[in-house]
PDB file of N, CA and C in Angstrom:
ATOM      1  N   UNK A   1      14.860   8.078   9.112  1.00  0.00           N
ATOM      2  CA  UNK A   1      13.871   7.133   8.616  1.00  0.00           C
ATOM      3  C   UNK A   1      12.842   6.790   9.685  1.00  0.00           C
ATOM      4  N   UNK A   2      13.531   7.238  10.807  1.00  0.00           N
ATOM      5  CA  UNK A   2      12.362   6.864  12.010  1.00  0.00           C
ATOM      6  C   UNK A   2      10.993   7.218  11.939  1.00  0.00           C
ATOM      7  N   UNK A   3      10.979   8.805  10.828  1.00  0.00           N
ATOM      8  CA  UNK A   3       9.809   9.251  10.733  1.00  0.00           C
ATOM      9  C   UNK A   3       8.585   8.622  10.019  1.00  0.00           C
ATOM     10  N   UNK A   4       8.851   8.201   9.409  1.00  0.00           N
ATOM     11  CA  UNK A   4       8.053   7.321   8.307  1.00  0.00           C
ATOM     12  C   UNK A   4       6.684   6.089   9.319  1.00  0.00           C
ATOM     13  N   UNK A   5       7.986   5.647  10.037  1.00  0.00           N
ATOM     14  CA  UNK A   5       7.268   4.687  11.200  1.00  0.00           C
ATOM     15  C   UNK A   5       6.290   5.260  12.370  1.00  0.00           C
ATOM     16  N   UNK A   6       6.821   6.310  12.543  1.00  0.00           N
ATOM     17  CA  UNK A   6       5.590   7.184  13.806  1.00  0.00           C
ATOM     18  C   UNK A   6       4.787   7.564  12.852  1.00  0.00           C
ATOM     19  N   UNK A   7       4.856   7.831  11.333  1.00  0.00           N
ATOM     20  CA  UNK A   7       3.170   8.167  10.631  1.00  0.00           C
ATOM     21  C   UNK A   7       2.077   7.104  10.566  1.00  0.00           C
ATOM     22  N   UNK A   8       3.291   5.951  10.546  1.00  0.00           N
ATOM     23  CA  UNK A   8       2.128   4.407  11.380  1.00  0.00           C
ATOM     24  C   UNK A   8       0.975   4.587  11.691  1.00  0.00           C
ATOM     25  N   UNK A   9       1.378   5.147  13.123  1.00  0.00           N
ATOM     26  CA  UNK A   9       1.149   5.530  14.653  1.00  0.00           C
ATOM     27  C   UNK A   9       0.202   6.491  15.041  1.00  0.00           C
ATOM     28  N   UNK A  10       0.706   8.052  14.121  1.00  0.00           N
ATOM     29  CA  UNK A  10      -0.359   9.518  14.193  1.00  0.00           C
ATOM     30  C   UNK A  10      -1.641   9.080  13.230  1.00  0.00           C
ATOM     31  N   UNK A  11      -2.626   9.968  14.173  1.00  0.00           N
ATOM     32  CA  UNK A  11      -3.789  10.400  13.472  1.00  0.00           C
ATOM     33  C   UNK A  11      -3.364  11.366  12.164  1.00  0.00           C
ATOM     34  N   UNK A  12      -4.359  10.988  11.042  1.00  0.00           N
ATOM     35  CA  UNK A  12      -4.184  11.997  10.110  1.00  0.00           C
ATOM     36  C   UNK A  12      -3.969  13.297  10.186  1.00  0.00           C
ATOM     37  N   UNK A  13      -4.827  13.617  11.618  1.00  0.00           N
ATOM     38  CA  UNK A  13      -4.975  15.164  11.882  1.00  0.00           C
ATOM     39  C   UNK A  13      -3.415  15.790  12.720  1.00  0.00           C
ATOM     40  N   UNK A  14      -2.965  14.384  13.025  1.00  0.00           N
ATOM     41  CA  UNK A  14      -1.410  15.005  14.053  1.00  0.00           C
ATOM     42  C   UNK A  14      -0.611  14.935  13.044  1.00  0.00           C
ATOM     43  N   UNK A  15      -0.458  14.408  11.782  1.00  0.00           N
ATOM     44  CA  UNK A  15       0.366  14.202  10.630  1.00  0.00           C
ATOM     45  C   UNK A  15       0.234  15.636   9.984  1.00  0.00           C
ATOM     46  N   UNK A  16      -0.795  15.929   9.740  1.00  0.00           N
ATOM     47  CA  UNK A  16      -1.328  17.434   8.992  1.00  0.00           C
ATOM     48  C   UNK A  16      -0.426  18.402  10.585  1.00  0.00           C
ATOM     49  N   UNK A  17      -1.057  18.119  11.111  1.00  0.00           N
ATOM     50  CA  UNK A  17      -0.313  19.389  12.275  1.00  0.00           C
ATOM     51  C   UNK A  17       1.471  19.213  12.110  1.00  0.00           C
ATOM     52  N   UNK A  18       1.541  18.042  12.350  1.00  0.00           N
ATOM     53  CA  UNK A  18       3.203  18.209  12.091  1.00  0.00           C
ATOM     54  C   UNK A  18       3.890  18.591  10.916  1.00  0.00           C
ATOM     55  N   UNK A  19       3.051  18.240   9.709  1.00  0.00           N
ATOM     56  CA  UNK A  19       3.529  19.197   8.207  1.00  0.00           C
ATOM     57  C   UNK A  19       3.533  20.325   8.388  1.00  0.00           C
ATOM     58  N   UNK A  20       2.175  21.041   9.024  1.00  0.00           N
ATOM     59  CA  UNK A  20       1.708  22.530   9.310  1.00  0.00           C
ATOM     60  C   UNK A  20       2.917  23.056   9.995  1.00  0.00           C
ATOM     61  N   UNK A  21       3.596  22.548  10.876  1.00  0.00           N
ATOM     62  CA  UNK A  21       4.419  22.846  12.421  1.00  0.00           C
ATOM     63  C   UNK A  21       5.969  22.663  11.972  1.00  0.00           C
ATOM     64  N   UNK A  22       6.035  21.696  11.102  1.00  0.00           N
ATOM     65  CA  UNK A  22       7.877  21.342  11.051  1.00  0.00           C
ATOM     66  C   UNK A  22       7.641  21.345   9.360  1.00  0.00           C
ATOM     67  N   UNK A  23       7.484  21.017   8.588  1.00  0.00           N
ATOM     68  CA  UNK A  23       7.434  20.445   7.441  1.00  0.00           C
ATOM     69  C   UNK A  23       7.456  22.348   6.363  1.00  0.00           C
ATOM     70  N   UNK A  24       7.603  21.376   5.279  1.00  0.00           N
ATOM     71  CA  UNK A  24       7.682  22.548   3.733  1.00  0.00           C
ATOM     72  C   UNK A  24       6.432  22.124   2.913  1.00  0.00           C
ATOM     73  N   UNK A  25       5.177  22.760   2.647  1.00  0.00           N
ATOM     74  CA  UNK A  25       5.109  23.335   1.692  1.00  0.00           C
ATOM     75  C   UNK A  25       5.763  23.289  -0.200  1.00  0.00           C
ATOM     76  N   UNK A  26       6.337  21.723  -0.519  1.00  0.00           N
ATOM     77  CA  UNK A  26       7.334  22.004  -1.750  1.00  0.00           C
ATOM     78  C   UNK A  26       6.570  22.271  -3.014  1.00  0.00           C
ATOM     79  N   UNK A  27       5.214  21.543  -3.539  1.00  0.00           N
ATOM     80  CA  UNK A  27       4.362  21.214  -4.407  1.00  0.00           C
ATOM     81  C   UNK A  27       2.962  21.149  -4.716  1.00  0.00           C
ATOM     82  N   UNK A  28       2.743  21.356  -5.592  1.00  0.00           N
ATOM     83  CA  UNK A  28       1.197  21.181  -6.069  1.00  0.00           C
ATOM     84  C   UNK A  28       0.899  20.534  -7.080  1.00  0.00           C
ATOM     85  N   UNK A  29       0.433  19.862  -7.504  1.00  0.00           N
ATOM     86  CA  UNK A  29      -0.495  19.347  -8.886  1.00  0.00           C
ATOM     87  C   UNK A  29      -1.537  18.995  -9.031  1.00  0.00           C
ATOM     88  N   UNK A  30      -2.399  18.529 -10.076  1.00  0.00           N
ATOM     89  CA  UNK A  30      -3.374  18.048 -10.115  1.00  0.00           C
ATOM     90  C   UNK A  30      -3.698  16.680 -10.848  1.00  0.00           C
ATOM     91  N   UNK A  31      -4.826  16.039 -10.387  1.00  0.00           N
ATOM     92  CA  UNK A  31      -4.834  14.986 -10.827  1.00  0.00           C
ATOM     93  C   UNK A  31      -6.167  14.771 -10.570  1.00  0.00           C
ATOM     94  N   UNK A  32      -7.093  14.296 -11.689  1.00  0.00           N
ATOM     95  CA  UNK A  32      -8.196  13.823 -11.885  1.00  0.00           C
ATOM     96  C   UNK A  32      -9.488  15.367 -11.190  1.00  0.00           C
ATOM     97  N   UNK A  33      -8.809  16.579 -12.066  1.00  0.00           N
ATOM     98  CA  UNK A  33      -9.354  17.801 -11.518  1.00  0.00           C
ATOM     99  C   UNK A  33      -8.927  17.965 -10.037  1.00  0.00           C
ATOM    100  N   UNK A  34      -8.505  17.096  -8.880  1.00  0.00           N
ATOM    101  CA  UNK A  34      -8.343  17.106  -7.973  1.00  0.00           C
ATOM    102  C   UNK A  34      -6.991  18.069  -7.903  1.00  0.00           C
ATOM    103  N   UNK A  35      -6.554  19.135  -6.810  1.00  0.00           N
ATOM    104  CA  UNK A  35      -5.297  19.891  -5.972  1.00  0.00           C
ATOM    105  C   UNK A  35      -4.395  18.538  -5.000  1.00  0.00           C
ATOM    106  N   UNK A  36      -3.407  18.341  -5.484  1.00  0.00           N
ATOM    107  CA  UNK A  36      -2.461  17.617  -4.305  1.00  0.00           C
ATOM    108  C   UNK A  36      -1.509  18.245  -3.946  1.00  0.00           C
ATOM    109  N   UNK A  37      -1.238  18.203  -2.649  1.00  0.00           N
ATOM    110  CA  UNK A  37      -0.016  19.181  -1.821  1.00  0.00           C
ATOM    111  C   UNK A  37       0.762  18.134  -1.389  1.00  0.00           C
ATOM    112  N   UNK A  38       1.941  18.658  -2.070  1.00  0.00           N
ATOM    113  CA  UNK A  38       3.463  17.711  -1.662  1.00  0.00           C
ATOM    114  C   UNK A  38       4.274  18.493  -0.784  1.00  0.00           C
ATOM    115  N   UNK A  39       4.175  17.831   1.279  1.00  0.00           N
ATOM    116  CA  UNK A  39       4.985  18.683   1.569  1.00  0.00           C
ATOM    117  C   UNK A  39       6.250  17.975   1.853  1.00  0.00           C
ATOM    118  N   UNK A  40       7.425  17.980   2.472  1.00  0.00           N
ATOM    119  CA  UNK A  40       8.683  17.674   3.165  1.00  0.00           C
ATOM    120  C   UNK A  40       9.109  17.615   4.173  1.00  0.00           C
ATOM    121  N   UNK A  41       9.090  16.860   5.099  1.00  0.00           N
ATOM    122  CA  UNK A  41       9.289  16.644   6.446  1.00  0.00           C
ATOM    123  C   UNK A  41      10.680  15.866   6.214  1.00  0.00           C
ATOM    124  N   UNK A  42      12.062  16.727   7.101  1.00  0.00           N
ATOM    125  CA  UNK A  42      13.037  15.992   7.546  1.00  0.00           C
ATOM    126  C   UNK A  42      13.067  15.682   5.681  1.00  0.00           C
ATOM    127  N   UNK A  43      13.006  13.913   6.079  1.00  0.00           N
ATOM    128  CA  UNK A  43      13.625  13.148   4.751  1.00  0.00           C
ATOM    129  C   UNK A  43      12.480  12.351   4.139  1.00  0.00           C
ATOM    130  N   UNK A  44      11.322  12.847   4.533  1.00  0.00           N
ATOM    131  CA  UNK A  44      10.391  12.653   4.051  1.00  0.00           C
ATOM    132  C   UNK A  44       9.175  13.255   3.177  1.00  0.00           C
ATOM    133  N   UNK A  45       9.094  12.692   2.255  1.00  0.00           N
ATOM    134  CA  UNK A  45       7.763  13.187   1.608  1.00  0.00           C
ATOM    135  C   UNK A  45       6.459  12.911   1.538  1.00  0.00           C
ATOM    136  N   UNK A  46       5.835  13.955   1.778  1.00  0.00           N
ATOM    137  CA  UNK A  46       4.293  13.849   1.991  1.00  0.00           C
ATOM    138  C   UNK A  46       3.334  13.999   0.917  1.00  0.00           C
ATOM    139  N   UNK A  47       2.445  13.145  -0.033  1.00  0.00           N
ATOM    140  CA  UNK A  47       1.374  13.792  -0.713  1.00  0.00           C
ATOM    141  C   UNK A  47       0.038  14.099  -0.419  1.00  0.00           C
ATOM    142  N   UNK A  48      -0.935  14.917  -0.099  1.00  0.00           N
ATOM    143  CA  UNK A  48      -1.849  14.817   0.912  1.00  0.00           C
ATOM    144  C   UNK A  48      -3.439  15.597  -0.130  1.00  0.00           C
ATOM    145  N   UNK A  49      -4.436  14.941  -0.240  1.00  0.00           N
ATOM    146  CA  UNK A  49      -5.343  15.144  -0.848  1.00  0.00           C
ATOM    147  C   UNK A  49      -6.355  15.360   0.417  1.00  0.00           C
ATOM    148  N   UNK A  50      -6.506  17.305   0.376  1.00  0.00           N
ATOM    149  CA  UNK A  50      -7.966  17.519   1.296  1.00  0.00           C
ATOM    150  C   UNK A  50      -9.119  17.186   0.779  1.00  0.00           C
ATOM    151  N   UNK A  51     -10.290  17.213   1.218  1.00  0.00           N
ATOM    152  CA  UNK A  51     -11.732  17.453   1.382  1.00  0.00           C
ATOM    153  C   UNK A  51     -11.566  19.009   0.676  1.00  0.00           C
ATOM    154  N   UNK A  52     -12.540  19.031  -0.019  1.00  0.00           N
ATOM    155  CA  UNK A  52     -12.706  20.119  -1.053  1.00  0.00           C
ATOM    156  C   UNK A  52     -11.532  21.021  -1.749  1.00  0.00           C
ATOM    157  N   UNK A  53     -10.603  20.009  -1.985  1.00  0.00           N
ATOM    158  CA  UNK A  53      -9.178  20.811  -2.331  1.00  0.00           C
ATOM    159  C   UNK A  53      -8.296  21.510  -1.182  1.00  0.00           C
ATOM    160  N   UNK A  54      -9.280  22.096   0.135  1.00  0.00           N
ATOM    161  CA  UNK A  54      -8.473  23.024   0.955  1.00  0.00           C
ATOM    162  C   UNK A  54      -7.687  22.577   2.368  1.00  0.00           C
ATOM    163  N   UNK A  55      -6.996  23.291   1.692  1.00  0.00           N
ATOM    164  CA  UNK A  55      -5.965  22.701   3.191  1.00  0.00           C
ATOM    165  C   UNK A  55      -6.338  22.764   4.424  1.00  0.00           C
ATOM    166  N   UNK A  56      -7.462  23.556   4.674  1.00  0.00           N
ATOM    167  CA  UNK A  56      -8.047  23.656   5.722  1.00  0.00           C
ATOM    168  C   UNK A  56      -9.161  22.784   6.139  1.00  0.00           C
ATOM    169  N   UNK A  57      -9.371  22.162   5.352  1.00  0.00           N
ATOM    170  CA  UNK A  57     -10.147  20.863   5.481  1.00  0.00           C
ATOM    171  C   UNK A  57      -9.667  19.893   6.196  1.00  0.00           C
ATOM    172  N   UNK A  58     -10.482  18.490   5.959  1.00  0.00           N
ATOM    173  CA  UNK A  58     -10.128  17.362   6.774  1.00  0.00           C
ATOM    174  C   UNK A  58      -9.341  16.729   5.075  1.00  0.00           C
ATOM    175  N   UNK A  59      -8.328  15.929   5.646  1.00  0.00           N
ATOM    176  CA  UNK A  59      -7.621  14.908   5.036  1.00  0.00           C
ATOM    177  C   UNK A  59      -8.038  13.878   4.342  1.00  0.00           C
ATOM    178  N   UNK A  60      -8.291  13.682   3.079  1.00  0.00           N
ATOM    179  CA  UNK A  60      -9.105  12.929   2.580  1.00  0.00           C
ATOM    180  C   UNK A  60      -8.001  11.131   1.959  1.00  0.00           C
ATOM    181  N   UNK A  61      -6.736  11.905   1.608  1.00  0.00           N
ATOM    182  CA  UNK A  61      -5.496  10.921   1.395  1.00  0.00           C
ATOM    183  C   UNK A  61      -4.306  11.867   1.498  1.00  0.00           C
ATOM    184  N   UNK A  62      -3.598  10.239   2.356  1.00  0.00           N
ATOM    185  CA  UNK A  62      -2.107  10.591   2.874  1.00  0.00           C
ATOM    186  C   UNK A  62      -1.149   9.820   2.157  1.00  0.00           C
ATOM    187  N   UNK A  63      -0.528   9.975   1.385  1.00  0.00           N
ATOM    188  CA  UNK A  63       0.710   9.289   1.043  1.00  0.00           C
ATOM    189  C   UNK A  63       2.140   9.222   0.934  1.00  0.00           C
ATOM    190  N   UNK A  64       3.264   8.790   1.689  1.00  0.00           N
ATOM    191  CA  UNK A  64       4.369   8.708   1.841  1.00  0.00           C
ATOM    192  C   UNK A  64       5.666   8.386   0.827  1.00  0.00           C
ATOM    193  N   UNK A  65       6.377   9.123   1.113  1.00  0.00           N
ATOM    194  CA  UNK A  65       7.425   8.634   0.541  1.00  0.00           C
ATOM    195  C   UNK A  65       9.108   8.962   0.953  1.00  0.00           C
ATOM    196  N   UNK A  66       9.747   8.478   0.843  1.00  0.00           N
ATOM    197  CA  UNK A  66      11.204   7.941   1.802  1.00  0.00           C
ATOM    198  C   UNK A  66      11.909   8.396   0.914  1.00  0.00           C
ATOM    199  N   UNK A  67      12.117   8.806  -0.126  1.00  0.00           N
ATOM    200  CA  UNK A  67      12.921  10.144  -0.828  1.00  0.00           C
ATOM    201  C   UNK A  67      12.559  10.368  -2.211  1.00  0.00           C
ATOM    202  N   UNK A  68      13.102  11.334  -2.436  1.00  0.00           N
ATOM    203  CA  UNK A  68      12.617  11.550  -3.717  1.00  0.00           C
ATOM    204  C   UNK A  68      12.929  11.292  -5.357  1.00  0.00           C
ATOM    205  N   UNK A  69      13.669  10.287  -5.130  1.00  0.00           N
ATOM    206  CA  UNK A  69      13.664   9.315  -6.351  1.00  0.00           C
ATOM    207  C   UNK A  69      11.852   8.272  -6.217  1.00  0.00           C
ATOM    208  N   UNK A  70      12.017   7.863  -4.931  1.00  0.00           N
ATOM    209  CA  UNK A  70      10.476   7.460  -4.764  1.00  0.00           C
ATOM    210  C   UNK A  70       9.436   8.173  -5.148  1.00  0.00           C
ATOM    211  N   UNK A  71       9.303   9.695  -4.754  1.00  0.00           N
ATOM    212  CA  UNK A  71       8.225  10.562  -5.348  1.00  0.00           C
ATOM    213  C   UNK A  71       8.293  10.827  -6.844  1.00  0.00           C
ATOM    214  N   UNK A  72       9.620  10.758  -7.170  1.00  0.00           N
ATOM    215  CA  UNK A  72       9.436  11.004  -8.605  1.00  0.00           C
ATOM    216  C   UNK A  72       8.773   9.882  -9.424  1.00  0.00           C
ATOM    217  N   UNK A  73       9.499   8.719  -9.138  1.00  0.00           N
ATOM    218  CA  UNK A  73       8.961   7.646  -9.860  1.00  0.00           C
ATOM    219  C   UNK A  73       7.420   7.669  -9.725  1.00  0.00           C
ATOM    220  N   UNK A  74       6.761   7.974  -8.497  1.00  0.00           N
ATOM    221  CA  UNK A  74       4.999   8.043  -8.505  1.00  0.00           C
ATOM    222  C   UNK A  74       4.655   8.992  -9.132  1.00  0.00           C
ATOM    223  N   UNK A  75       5.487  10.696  -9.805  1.00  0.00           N
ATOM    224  CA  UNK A  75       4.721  11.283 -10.414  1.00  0.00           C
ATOM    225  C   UNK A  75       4.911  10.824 -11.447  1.00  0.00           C
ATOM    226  N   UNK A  76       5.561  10.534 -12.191  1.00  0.00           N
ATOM    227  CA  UNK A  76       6.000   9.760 -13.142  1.00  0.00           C
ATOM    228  C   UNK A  76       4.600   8.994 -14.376  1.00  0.00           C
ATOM    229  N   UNK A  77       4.117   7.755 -12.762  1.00  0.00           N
ATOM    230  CA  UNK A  77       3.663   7.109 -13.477  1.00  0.00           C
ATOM    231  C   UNK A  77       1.766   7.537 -13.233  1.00  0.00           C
ATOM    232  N   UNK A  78       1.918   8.104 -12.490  1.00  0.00           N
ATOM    233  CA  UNK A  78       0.447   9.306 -12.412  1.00  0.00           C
ATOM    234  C   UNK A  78       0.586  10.055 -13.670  1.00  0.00           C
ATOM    235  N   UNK A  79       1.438  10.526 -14.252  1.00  0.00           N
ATOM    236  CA  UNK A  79       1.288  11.230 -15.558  1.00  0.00           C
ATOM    237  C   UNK A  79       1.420  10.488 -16.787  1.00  0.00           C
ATOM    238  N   UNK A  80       1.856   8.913 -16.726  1.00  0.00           N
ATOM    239  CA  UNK A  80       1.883   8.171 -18.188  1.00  0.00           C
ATOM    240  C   UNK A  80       0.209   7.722 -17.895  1.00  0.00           C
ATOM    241  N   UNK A  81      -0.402   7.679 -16.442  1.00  0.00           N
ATOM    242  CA  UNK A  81      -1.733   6.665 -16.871  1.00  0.00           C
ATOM    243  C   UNK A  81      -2.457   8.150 -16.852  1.00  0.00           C
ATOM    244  N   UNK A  82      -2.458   9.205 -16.850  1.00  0.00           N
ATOM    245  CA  UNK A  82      -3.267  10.222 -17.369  1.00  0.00           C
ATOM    246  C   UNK A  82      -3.568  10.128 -19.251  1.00  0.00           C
ATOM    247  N   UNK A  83      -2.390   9.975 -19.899  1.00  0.00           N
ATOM    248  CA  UNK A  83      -2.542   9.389 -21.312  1.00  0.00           C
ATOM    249  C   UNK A  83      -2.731   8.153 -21.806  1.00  0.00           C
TER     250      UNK A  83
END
């Protein structure tokens, strides 16, 4: 859980490097035409919205989550306020 607390701490761009460096790759979806990449660090989950969809971009939103009953419940309710 320690990890959660040093994302405090990192720049967006050392958060993206440490997904890039240690982390998975688990997901994709979309939302509001927008690409979101869900990766996995340790025991953590990452949702991360680039600048023009690409991962190679700059970081436009970072969002956390501490397991994945937590991520589920947010896709969850991202897909009831789509209807």
């Amino acid at each position: 859980m320690w990890l959660k607390e040093i994302f405090g701490v990192f720049s967006r761009k050392k958060i993206i490097q440490l997904l890039r460096e240690e982390g998975s790759l688990v997901g994709e979806h979309f939302r509001g035409g927008r690409k979101i990449y869900i990766y996995i660090l340790k025991d953590i989950f990452v949702q991360v919205m680039f600048k023009k969809d690409d991962p190679v971009e700059e970081v436009e939103q970072l969002q956390t989550f501490s397991d994945l009953n937590q991520l589920n419940s947010h896709l969850e309710k991202e897909f009831k306020a789509a209807f």
